[in-house]
N, C-alpha and C. Protein backbone atom coordinates (compact mmCIF):
# COMPACT_ATOMS: atom_id res chain seq x y z
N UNK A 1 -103.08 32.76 166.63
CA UNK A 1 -104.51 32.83 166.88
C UNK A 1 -104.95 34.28 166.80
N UNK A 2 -105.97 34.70 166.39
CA UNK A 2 -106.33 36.04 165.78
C UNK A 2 -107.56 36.42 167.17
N UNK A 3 -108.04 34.73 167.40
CA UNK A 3 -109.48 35.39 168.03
C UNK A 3 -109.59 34.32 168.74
N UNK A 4 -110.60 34.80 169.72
CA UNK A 4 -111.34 33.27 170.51
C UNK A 4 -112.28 32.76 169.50
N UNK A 5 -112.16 31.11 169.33
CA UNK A 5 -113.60 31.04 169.19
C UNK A 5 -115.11 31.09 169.53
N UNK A 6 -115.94 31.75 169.25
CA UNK A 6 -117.16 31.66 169.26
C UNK A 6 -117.88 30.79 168.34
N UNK A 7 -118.87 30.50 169.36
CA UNK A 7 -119.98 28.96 168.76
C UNK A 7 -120.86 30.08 167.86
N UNK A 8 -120.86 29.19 166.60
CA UNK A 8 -121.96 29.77 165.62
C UNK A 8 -121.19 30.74 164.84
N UNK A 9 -119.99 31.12 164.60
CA UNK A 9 -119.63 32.82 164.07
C UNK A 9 -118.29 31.93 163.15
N UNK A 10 -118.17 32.22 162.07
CA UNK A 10 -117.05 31.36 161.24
C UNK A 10 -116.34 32.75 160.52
N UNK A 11 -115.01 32.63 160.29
CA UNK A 11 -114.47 34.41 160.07
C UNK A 11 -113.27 33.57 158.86
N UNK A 12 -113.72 34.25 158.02
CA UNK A 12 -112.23 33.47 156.65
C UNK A 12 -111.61 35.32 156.55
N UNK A 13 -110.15 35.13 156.84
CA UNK A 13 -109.50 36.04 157.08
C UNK A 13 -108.06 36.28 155.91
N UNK A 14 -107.79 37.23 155.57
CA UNK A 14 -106.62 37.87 154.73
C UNK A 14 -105.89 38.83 155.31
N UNK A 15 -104.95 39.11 154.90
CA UNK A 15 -103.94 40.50 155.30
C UNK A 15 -103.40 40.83 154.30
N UNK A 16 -104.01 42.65 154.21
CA UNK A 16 -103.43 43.29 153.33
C UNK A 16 -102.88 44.65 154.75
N UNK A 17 -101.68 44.87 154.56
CA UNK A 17 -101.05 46.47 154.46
C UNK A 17 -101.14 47.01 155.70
N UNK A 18 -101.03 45.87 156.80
CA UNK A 18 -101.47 45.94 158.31
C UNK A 18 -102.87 45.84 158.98
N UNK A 19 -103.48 45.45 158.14
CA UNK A 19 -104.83 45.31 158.58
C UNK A 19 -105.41 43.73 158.16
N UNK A 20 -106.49 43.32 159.15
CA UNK A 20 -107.10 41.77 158.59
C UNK A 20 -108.56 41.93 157.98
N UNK A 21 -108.80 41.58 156.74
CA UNK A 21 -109.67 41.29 156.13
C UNK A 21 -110.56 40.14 156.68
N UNK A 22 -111.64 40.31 157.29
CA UNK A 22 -112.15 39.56 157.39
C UNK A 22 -114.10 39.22 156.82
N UNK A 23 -114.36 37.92 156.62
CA UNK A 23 -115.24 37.75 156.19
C UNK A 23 -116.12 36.87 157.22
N UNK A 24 -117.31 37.59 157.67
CA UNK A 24 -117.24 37.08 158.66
C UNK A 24 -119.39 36.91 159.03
N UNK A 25 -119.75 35.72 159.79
CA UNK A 25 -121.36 35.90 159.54
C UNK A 25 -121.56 35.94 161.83
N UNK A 26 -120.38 36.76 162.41
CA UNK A 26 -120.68 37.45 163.85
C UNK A 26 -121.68 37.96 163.93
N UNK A 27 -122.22 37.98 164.73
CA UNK A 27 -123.50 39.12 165.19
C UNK A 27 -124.87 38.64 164.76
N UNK A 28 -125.04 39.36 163.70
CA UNK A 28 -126.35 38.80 163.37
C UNK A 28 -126.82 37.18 162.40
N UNK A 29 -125.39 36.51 162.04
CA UNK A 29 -125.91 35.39 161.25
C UNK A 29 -125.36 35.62 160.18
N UNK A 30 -125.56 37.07 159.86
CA UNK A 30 -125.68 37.47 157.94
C UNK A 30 -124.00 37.43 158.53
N UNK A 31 -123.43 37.23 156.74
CA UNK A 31 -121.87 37.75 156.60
C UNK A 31 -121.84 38.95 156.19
N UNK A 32 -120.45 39.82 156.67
CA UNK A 32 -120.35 40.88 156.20
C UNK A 32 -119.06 41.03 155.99
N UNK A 33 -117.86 42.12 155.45
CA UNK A 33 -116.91 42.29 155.31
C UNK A 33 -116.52 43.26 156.75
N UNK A 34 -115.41 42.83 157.17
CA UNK A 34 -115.17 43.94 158.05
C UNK A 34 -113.60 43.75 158.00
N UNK A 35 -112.72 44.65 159.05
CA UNK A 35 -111.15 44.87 159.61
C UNK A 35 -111.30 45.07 160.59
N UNK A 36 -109.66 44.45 161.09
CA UNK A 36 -108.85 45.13 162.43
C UNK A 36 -107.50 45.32 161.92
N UNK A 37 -106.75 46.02 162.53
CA UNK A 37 -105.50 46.17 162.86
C UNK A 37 -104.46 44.96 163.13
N UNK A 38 -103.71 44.73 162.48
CA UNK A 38 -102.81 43.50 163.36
C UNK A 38 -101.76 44.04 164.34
N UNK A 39 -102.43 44.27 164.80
CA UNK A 39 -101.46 44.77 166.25
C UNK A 39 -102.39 44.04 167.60
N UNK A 40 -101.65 44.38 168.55
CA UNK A 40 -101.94 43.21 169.76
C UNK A 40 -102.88 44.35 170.63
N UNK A 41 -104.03 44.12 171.17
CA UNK A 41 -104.27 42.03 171.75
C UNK A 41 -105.56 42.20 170.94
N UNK A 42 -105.55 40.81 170.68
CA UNK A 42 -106.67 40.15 169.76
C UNK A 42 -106.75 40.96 168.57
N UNK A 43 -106.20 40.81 167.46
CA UNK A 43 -106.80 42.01 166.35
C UNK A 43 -108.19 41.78 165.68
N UNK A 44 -109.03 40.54 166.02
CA UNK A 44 -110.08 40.55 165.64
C UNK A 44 -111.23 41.01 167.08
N UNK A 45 -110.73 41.79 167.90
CA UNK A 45 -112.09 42.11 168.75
C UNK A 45 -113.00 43.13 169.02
N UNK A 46 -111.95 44.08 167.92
CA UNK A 46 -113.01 45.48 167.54
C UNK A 46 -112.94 45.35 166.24
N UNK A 47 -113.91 44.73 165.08
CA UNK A 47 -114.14 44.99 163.94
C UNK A 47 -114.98 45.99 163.78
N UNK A 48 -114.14 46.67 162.75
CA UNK A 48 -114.46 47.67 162.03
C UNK A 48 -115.56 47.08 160.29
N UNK A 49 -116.72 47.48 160.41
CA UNK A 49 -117.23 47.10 159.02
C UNK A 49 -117.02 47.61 158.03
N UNK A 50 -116.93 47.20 157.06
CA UNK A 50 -116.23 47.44 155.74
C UNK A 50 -117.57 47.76 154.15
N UNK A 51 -118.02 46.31 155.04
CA UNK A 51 -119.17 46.02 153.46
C UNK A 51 -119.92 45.12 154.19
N UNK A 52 -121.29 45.59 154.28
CA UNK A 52 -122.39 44.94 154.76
C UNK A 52 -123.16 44.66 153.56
N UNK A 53 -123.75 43.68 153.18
CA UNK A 53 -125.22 43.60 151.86
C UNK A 53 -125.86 43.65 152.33
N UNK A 54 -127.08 44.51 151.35
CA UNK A 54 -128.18 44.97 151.02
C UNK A 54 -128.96 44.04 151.66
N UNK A 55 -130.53 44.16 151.54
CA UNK A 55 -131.55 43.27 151.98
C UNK A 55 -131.44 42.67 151.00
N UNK A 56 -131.66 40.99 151.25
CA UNK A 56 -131.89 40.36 149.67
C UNK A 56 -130.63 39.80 149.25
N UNK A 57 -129.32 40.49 149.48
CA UNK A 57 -127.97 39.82 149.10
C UNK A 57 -127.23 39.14 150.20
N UNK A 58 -126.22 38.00 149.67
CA UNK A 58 -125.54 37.29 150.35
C UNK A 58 -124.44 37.01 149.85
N UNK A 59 -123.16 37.46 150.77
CA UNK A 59 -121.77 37.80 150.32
C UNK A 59 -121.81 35.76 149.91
N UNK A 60 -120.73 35.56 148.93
CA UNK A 60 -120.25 34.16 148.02
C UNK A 60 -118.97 33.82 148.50
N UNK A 61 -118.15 35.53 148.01
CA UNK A 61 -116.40 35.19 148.53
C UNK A 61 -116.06 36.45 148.19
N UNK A 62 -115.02 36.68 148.91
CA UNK A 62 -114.53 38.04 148.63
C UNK A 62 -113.11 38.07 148.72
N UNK A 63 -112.12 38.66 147.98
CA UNK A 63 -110.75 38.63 147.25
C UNK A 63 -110.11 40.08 147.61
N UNK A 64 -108.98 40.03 148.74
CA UNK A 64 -108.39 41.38 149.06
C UNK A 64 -107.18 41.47 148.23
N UNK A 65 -107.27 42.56 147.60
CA UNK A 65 -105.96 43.13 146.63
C UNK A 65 -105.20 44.32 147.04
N UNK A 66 -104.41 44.88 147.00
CA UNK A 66 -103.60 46.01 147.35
C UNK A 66 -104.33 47.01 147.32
N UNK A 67 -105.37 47.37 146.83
CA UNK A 67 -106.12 48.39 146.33
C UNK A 67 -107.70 48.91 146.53
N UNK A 68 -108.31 47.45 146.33
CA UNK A 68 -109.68 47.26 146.56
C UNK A 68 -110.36 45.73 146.86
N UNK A 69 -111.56 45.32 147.03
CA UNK A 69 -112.00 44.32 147.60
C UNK A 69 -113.06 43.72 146.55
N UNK A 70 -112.70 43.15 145.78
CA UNK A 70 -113.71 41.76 144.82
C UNK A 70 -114.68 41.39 145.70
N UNK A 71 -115.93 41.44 145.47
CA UNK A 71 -117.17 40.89 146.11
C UNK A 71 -117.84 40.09 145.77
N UNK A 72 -118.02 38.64 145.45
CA UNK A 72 -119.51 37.91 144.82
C UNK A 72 -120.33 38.02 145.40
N UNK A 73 -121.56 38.76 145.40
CA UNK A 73 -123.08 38.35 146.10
C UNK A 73 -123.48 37.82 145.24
N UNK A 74 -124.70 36.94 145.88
CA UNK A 74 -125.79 36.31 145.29
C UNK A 74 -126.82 37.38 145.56
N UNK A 75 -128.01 37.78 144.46
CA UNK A 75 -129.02 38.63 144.98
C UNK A 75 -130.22 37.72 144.71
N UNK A 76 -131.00 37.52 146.02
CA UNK A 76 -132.30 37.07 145.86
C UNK A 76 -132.31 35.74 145.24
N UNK A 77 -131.14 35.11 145.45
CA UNK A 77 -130.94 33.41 145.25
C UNK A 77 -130.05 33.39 144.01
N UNK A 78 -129.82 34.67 143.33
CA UNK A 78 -129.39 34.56 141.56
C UNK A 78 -127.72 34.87 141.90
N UNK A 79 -127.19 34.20 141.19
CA UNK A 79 -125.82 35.11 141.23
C UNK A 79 -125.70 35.77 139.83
């Protein structure tokens, strides 16, 4: 288990290189990209943000690689 659940907040998660990728719509509703550490306790309870969108965009899916982070937004309904 990475995290408690919270009502309303859905988090699709990866691991690259000691750290968790997460994709996540906490806080305000919107999704954003953020990390933690996988080290103990809870590694999802201080996220760190990564990639927030713009006004107007909405993260699709996002793909962690050794290197860098694949993003689909939709902008303004269009992908």
């Amino acid at each position: 288990v990475l995290a408690r659940r919270r009502e309303g907040a859905q988090y699709f998660v990866e691991h690259r290189h000691g750290w968790f990728y997460v994709v996540t719509n906490e806080g305000d509703g919107e999704y954003r990209i953020a990390r933690a550490r996988d080290v103990p306790p809870g590694p999802l309870e201080d996220l760190e943000t990564v990639y927030e969108p713009d006004v107007g965009e909405v993260i699709e899916d996002a793909d962690v690689f050794d290197t860098h982070i694949i993003v689909l937004v939709r902008r303004y309904g269009l992908q």
